[in-house]
N, C-alpha and C. Protein backbone atom coordinates (compact mmCIF):
# COMPACT_ATOMS: atom_id res chain seq x y z
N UNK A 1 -14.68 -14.63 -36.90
CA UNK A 1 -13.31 -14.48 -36.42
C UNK A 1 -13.04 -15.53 -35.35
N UNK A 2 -11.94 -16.33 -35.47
CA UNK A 2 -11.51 -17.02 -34.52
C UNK A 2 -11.07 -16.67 -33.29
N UNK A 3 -11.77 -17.22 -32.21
CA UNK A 3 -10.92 -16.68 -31.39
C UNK A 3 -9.74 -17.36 -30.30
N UNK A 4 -8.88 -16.59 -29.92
CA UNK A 4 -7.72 -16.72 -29.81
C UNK A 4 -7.51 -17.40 -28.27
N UNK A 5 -6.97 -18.59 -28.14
CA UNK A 5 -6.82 -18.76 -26.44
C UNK A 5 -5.83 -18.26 -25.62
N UNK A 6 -5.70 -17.69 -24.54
CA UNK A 6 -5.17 -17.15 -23.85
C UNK A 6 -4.14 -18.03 -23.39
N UNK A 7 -2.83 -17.84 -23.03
CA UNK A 7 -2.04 -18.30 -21.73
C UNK A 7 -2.65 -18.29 -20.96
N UNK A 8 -1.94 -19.55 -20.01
CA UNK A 8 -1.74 -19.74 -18.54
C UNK A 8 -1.59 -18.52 -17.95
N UNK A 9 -0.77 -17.67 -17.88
CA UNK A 9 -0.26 -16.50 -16.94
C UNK A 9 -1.30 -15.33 -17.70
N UNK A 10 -1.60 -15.10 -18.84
CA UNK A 10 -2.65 -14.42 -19.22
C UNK A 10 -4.23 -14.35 -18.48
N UNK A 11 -4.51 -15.85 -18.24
CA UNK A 11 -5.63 -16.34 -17.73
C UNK A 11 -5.30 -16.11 -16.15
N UNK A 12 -4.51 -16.22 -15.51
CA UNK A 12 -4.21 -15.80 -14.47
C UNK A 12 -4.77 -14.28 -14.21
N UNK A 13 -3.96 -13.82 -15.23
CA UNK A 13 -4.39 -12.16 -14.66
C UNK A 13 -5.28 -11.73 -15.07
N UNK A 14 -6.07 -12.07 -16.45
CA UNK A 14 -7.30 -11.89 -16.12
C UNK A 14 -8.45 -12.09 -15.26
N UNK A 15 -8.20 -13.21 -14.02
CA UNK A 15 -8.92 -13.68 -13.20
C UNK A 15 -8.27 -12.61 -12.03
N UNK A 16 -6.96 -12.42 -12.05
CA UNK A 16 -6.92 -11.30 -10.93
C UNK A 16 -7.39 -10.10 -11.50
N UNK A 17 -7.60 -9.26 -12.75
CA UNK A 17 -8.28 -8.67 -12.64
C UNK A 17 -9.53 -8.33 -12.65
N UNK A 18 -10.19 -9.27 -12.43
CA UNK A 18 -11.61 -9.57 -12.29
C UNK A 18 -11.77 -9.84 -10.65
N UNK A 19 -11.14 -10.29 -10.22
CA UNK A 19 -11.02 -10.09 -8.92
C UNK A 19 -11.10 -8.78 -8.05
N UNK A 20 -9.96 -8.60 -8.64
CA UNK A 20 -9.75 -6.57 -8.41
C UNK A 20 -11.18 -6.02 -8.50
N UNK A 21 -11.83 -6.05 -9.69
CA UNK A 21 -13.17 -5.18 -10.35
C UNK A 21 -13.84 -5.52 -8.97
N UNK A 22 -14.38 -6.68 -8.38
CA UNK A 22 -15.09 -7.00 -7.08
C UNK A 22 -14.76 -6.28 -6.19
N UNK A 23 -13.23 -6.06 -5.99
CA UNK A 23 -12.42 -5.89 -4.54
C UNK A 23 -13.49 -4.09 -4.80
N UNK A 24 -13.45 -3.78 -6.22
CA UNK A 24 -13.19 -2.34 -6.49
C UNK A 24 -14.67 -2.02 -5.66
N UNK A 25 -15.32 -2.90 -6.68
CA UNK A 25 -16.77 -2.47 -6.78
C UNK A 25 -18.00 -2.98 -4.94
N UNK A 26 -17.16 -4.20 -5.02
CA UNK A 26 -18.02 -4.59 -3.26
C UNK A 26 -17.44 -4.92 -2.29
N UNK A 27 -15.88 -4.68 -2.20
CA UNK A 27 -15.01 -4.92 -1.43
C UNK A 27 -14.99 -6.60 -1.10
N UNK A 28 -13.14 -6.88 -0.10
CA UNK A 28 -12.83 -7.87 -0.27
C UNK A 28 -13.58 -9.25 -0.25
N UNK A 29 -14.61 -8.55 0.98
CA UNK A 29 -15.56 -9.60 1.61
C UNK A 29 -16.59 -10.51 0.29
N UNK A 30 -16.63 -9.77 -0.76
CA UNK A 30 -17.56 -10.29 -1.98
C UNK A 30 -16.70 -10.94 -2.69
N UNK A 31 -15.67 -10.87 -2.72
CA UNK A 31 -15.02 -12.21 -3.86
C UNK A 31 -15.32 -13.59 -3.47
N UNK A 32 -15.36 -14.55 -4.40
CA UNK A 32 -15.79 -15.84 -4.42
C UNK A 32 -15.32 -16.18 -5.78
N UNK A 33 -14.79 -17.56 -5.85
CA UNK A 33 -14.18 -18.12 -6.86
C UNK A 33 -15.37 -17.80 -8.08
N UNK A 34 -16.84 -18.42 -7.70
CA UNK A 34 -18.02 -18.05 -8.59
C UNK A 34 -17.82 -17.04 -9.18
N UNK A 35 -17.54 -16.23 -8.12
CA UNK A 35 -18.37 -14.51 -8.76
C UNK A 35 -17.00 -14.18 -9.88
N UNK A 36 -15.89 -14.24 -9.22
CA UNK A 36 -14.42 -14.21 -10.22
C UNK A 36 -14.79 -15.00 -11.40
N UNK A 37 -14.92 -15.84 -12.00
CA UNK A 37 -15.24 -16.79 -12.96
C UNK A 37 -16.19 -16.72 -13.60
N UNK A 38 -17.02 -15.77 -13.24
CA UNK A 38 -18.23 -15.66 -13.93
C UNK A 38 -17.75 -14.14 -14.48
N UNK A 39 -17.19 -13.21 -13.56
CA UNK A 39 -17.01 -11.98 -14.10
C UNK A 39 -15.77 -12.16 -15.56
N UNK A 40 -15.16 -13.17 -15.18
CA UNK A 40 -13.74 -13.12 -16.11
C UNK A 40 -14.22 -13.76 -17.61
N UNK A 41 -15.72 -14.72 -17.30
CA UNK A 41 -15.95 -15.40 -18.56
C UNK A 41 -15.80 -16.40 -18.58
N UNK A 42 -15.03 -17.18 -17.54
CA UNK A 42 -14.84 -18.38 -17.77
C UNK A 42 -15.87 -19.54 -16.80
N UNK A 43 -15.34 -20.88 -16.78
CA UNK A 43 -15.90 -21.73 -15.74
C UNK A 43 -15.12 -21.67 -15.01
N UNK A 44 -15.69 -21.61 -13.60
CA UNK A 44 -15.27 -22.44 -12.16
C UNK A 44 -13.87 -22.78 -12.25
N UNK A 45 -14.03 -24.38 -12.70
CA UNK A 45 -13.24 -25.15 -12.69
C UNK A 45 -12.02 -24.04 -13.00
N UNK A 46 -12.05 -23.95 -13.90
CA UNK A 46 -10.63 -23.15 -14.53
C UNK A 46 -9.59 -22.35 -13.69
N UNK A 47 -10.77 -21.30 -13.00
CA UNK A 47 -10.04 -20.74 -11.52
C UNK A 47 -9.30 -21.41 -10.98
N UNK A 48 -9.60 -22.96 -10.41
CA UNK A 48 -8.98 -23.97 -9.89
C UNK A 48 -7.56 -24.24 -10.46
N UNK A 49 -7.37 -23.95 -11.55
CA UNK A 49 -6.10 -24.58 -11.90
C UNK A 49 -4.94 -23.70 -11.54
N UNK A 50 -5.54 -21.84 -11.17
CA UNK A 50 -4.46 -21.74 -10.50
C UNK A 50 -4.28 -21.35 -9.70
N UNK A 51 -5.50 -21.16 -8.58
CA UNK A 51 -5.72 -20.96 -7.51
C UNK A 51 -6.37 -21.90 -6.73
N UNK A 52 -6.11 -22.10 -5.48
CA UNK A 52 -6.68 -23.50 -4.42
C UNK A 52 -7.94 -22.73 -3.93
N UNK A 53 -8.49 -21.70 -3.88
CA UNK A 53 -9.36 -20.97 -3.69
C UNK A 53 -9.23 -19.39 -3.76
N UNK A 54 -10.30 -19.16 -3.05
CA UNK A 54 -10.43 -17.41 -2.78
C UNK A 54 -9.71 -16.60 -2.44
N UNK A 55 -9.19 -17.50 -1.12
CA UNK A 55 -8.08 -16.72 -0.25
C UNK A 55 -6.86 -16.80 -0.73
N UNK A 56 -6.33 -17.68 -1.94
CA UNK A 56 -5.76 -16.99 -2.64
C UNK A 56 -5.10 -16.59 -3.37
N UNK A 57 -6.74 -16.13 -4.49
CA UNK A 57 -6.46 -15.70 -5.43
C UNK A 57 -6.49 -14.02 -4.93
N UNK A 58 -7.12 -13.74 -3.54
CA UNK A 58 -7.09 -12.39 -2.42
C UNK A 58 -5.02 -12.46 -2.41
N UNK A 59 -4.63 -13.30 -2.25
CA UNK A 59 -3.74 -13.08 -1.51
C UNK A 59 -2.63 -12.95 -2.81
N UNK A 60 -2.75 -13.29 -4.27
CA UNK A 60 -2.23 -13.24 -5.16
C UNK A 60 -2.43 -11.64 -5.88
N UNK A 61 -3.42 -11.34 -5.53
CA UNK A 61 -3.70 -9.81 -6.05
C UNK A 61 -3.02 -9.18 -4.85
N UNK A 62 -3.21 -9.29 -3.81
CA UNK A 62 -2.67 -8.31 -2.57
C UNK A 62 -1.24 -8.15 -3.42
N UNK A 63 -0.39 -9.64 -2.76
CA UNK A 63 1.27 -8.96 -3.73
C UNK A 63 1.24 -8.49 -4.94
N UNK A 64 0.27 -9.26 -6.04
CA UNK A 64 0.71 -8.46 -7.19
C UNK A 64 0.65 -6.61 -6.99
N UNK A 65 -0.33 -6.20 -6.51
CA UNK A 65 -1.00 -4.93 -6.24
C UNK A 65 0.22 -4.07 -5.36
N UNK A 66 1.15 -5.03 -4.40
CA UNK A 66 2.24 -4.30 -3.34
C UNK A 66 3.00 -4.22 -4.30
N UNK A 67 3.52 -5.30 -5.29
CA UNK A 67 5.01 -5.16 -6.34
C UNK A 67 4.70 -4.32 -7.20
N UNK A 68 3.20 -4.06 -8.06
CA UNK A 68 2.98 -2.54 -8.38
C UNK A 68 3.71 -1.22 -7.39
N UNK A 69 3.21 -1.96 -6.73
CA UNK A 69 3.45 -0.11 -6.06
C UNK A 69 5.02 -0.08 -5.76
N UNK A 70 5.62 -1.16 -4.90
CA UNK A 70 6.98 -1.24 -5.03
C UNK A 70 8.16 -1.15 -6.43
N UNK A 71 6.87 -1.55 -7.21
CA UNK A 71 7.99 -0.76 -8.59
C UNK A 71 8.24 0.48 -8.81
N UNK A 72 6.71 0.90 -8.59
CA UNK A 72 6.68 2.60 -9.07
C UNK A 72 7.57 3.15 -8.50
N UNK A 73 7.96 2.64 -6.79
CA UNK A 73 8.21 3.97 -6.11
C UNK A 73 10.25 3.46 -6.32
N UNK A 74 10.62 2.16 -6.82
CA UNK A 74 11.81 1.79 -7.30
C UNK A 74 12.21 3.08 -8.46
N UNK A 75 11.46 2.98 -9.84
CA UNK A 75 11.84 3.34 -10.33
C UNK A 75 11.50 5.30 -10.62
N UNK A 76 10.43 5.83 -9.96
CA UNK A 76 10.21 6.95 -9.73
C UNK A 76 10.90 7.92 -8.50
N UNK A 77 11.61 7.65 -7.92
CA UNK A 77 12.45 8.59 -7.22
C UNK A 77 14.03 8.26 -6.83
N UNK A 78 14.59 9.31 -6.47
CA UNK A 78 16.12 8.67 -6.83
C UNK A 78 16.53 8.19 -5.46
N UNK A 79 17.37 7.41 -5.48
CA UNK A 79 17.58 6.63 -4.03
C UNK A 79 18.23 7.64 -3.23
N UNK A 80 19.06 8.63 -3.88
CA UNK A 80 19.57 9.61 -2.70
C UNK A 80 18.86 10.84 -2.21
N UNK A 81 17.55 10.69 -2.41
CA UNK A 81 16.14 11.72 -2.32
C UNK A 81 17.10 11.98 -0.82
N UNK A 82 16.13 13.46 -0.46
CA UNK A 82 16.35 13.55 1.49
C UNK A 82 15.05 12.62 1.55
N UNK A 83 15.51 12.79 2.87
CA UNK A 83 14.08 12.16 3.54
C UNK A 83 13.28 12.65 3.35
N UNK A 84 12.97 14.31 3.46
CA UNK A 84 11.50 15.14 3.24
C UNK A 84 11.01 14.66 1.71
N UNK A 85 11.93 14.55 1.24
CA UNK A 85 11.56 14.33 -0.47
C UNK A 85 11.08 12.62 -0.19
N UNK A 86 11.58 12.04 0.31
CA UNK A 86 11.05 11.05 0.44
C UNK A 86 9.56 10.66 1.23
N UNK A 87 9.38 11.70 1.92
CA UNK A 87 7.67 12.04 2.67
C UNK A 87 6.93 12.27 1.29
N UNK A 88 7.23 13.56 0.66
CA UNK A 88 6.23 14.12 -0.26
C UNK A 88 6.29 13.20 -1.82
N UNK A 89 7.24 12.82 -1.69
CA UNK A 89 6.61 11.29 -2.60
C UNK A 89 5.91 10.13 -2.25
N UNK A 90 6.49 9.81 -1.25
CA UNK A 90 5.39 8.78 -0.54
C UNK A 90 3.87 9.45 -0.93
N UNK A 91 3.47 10.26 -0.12
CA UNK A 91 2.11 10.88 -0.63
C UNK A 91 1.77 11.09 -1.42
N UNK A 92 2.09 11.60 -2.68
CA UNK A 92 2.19 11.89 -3.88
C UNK A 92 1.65 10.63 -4.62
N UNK A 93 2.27 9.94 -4.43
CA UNK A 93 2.41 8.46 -5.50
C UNK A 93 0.85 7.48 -4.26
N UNK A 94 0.91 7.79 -2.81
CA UNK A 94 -0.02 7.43 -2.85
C UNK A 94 -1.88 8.01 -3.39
N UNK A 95 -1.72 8.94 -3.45
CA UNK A 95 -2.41 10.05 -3.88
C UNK A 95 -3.04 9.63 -5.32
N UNK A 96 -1.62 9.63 -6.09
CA UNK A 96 -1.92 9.07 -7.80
C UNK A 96 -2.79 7.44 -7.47
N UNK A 97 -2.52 6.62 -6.46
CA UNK A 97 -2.58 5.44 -6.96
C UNK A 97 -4.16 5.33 -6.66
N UNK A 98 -4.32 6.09 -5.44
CA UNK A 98 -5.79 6.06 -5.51
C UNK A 98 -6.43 6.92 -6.65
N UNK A 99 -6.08 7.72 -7.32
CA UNK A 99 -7.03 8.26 -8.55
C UNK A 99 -7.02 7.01 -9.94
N UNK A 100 -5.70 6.22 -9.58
CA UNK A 100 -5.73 5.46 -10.91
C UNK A 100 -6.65 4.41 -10.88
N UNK A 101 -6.06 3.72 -9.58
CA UNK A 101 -6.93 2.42 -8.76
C UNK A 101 -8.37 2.11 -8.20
N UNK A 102 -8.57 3.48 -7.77
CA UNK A 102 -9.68 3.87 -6.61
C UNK A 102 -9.51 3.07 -5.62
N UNK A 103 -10.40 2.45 -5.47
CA UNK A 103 -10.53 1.98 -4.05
C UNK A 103 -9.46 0.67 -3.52
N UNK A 104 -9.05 0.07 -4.51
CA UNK A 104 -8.38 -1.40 -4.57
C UNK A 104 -7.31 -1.78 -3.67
N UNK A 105 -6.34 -0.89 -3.92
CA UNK A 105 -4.96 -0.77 -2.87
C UNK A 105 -5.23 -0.80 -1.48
N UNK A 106 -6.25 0.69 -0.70
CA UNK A 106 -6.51 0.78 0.27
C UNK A 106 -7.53 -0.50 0.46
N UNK A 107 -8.21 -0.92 -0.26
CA UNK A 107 -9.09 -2.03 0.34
C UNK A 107 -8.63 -3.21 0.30
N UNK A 108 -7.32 -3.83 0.01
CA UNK A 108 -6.67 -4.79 -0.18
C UNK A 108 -5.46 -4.61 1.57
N UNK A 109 -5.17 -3.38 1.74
CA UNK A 109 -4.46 -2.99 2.98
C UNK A 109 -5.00 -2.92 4.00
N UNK A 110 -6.29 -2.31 3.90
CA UNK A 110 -6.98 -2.56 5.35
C UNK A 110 -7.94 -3.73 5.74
N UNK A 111 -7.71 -4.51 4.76
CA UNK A 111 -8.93 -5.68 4.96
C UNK A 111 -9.25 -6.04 6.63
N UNK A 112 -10.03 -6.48 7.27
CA UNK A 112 -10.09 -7.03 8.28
C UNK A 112 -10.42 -8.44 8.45
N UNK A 113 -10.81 -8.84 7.38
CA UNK A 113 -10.39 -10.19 7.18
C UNK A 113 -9.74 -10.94 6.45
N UNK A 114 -9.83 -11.66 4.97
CA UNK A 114 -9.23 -12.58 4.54
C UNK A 114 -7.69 -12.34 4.31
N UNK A 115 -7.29 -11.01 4.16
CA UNK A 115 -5.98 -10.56 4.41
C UNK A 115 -5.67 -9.37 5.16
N UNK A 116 -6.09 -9.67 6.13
CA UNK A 116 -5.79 -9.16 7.72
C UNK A 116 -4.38 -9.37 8.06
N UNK A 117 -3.91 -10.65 7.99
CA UNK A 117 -2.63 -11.08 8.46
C UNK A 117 -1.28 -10.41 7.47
N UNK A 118 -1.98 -10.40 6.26
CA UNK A 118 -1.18 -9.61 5.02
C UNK A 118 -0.97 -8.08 5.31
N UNK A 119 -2.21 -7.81 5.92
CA UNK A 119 -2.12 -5.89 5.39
C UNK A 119 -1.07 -5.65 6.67
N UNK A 120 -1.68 -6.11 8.06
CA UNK A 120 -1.17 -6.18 9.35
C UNK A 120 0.75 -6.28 8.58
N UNK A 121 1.17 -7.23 8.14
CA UNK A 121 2.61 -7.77 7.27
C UNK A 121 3.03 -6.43 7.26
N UNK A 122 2.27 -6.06 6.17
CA UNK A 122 2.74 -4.59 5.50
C UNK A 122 2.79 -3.57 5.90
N UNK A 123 1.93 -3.44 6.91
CA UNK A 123 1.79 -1.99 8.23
C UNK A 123 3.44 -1.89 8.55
N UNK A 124 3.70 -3.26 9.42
CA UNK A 124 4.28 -3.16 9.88
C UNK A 124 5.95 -3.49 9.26
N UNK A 125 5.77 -3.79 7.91
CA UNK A 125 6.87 -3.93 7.34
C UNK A 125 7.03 -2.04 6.99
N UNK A 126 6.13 -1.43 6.45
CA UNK A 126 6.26 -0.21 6.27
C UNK A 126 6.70 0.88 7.44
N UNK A 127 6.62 0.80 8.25
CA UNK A 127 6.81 1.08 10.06
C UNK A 127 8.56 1.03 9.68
N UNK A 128 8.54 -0.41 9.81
CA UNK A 128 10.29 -0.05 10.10
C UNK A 128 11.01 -0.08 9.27
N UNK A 129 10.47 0.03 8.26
CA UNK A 129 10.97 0.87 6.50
C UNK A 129 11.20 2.13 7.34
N UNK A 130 10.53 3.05 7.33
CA UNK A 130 10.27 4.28 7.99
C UNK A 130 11.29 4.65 9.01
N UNK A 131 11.32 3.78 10.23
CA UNK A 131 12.09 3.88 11.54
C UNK A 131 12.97 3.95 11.50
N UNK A 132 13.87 2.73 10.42
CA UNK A 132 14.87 2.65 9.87
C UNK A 132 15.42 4.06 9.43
N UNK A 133 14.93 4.63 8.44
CA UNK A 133 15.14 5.82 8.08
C UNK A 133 15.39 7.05 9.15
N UNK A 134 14.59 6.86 9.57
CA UNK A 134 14.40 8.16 10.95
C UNK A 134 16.10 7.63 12.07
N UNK A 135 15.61 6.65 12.13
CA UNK A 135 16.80 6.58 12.65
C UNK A 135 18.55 6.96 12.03
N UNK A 136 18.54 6.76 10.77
CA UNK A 136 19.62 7.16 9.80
C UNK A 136 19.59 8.53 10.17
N UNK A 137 18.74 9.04 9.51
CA UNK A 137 18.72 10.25 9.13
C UNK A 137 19.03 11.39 10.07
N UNK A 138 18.21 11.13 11.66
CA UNK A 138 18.10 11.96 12.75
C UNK A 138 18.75 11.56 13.53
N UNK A 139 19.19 9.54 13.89
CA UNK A 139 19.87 9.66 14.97
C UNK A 139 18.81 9.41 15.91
N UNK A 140 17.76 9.64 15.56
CA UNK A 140 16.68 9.14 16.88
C UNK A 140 17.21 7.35 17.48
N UNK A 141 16.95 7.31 18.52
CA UNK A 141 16.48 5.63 18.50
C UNK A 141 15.72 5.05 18.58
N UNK A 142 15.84 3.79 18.45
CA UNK A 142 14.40 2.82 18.01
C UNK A 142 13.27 3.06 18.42
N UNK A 143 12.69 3.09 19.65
CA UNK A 143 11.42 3.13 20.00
C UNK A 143 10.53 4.45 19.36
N UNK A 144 11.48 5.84 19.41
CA UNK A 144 11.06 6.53 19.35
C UNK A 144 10.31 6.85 17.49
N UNK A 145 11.72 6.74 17.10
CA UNK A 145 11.53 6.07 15.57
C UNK A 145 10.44 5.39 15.29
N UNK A 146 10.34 4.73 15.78
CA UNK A 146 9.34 3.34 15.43
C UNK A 146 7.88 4.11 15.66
N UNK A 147 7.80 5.03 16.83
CA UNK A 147 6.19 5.72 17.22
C UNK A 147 5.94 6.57 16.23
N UNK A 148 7.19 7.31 15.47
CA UNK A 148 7.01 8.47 14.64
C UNK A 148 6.63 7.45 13.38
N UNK A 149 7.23 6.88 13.15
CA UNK A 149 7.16 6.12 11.73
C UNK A 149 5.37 5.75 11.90
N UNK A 150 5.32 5.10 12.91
CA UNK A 150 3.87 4.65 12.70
C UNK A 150 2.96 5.78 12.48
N UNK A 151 3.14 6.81 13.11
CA UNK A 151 2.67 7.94 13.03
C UNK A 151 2.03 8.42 10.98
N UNK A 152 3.49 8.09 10.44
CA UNK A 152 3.73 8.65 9.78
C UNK A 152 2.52 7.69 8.25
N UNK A 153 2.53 5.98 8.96
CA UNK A 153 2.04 5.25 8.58
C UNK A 153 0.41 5.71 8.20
N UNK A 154 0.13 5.85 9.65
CA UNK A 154 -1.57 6.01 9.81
C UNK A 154 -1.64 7.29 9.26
N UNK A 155 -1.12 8.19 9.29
CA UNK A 155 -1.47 9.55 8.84
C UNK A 155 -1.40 9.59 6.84
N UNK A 156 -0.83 8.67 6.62
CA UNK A 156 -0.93 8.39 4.66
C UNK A 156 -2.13 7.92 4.83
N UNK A 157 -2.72 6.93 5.28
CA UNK A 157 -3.94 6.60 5.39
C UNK A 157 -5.13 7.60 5.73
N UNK A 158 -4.36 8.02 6.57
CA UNK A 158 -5.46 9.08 7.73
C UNK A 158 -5.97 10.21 5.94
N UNK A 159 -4.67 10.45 5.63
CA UNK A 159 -4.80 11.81 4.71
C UNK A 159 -6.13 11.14 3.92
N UNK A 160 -5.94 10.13 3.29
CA UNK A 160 -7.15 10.11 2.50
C UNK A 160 -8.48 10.06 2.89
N UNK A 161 -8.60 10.54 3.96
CA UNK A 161 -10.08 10.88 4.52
C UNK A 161 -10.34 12.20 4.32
N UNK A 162 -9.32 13.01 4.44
CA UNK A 162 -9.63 14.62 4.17
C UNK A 162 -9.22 14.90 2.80
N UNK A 163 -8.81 13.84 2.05
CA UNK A 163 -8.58 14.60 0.76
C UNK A 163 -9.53 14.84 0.00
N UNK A 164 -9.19 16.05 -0.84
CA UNK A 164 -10.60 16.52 -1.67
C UNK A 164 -9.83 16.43 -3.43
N UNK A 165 -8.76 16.19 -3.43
CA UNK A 165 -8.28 16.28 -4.76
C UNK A 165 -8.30 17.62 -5.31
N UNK A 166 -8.53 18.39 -4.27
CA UNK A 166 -8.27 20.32 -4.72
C UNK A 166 -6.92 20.60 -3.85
N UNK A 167 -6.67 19.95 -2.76
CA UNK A 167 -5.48 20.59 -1.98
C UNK A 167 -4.76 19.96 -1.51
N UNK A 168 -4.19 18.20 -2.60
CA UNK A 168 -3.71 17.65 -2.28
C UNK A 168 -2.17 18.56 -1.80
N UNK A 169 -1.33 19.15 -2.53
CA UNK A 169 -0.06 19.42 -1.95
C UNK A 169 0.07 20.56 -0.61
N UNK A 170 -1.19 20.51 -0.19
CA UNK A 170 -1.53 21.83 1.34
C UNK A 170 -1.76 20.23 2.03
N UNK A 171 -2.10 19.17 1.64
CA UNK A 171 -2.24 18.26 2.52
C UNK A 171 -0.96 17.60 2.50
N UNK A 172 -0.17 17.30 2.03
CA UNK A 172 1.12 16.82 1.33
C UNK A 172 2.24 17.29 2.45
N UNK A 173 1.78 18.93 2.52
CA UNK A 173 3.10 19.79 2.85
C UNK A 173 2.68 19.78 4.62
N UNK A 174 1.55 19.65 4.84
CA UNK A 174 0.49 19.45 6.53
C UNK A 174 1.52 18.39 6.95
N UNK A 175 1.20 17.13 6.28
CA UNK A 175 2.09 15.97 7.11
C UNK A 175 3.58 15.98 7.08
N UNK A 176 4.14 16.55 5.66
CA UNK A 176 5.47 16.62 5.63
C UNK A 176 6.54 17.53 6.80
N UNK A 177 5.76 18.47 6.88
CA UNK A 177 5.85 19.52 7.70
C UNK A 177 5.94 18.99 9.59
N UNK A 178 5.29 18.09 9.52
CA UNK A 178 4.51 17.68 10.74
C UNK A 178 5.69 16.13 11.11
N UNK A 179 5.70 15.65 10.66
CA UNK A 179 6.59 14.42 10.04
C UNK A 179 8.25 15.38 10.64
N UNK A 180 8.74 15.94 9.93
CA UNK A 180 10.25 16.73 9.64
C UNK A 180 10.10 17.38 11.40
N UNK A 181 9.00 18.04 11.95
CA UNK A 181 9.20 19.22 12.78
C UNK A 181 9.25 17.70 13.88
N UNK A 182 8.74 16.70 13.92
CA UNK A 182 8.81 15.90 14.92
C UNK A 182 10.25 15.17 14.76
N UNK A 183 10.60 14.53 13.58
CA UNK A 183 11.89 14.03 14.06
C UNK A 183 12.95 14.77 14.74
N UNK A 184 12.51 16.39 14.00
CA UNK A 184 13.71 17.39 15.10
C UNK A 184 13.76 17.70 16.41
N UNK A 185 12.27 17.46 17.08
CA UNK A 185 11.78 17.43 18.07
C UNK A 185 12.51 16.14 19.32
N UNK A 186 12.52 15.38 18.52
CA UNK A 186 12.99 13.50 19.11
C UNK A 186 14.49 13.94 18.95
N UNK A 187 15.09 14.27 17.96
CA UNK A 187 16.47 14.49 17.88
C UNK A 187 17.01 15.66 19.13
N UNK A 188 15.74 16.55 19.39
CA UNK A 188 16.72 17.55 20.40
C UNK A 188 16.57 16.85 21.33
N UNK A 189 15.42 16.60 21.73
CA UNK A 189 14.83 15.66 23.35
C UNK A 189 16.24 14.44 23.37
N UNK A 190 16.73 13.73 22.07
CA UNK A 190 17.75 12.97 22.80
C UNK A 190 18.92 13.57 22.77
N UNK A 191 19.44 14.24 22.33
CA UNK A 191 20.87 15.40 22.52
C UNK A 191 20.31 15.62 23.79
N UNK A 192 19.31 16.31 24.35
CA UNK A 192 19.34 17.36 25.67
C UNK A 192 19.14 15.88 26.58
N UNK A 193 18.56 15.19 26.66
CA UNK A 193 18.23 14.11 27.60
C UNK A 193 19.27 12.88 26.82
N UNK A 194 20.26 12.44 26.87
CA UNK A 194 20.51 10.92 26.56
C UNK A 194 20.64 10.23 27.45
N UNK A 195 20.15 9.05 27.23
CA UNK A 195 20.01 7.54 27.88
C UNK A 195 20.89 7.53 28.27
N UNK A 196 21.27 6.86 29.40
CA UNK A 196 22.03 6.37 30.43
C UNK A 196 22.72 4.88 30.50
């Protein structure tokens, strides 16, 4: 049987997902153009044509891996969700992505190195995604917004340390719960106290 050559953009993503399999299997720190190229089947060289190196073909999976997730959550919930509905999907969908993904997403977000400057991007682009909201929604203002949101940040993260995949929606409803009772909290504190 003959076999068939791949596209350009085919060959691409097969090298990012061979990439990924590393990120999966020894985290970010083990990718190397070698080890990618050898896992994907191909030579070296080839990597080269569409990546300038490691960092990135790291940094080509990071976005591809964010516009995944930014699709899902486009086309899986409705834009006029409440906000609470918008907590327990957030979790939810992060929840799924680690059973689909395993380790990849979170190890592509928290890197501490080669995309450090990326995940750091996204923390903090996600923050005032968040703040933004809180602020709509409650009326809080910025600063305060901005502490809850982060809050709200580290604690999606945080959750997957205690998750057991038996009680995800008791963990779901913990932060949602926790999340909602604080913005009402910030909302009375500025009704009873406003700035001057």
């Amino acid at each position: 049987m003959k076999q068939t050559r791949l596209k350009g953009a085919e060959r691409r993503e097969r090298f990012l997902d061979a990439a990924a399999e590393i990120v999966i299997a020894c985290g970010v720190a083990a990718v190397t153009m070698d080890g990618v190229a050898a896992r994907s089947g191909v030579n070296r060289a080839l990597g080269y044509r569409y990546f300038s190196g490691r960092d990135e073909v790291l940094a080509a999976l990071f976005d591809r891996e964010v516009a995944r997730h930014e699709s899902r959550v486009e086309h899986e919930i409705a834009r006029d969700a409440s906000f609470e509905d918008w907590i327990r999907y957030g979790l939810r969908h992060w929840f799924r992505r680690m059973d689909e993904s395993g380790e990849l997403f979170v190890r592509l977000t928290s890197d501490n190195g080669p995309l450090a400057a990326k995940a750091a991007a996204r923390r903090r682009e996600d923050v005032a995604n968040w703040a933004r909201a809180l602020q709509r929604v409650f009326g809080i203002s910025q600063r305060p917004a901005e502490h809850l949101a982060s809050f709200l940040v580290a604690g999606t993260a945080g959750a997957l340390a205690v998750r057991n995949g038996q009680d995800d929606e008791d963990v779901i409803e913990t932060i949602t719960l926790s999340v909602m009772a604080a913005a009402e909290a910030l909302k009375a504190r500025e009704v009873a106290q406003p700035t001057k």
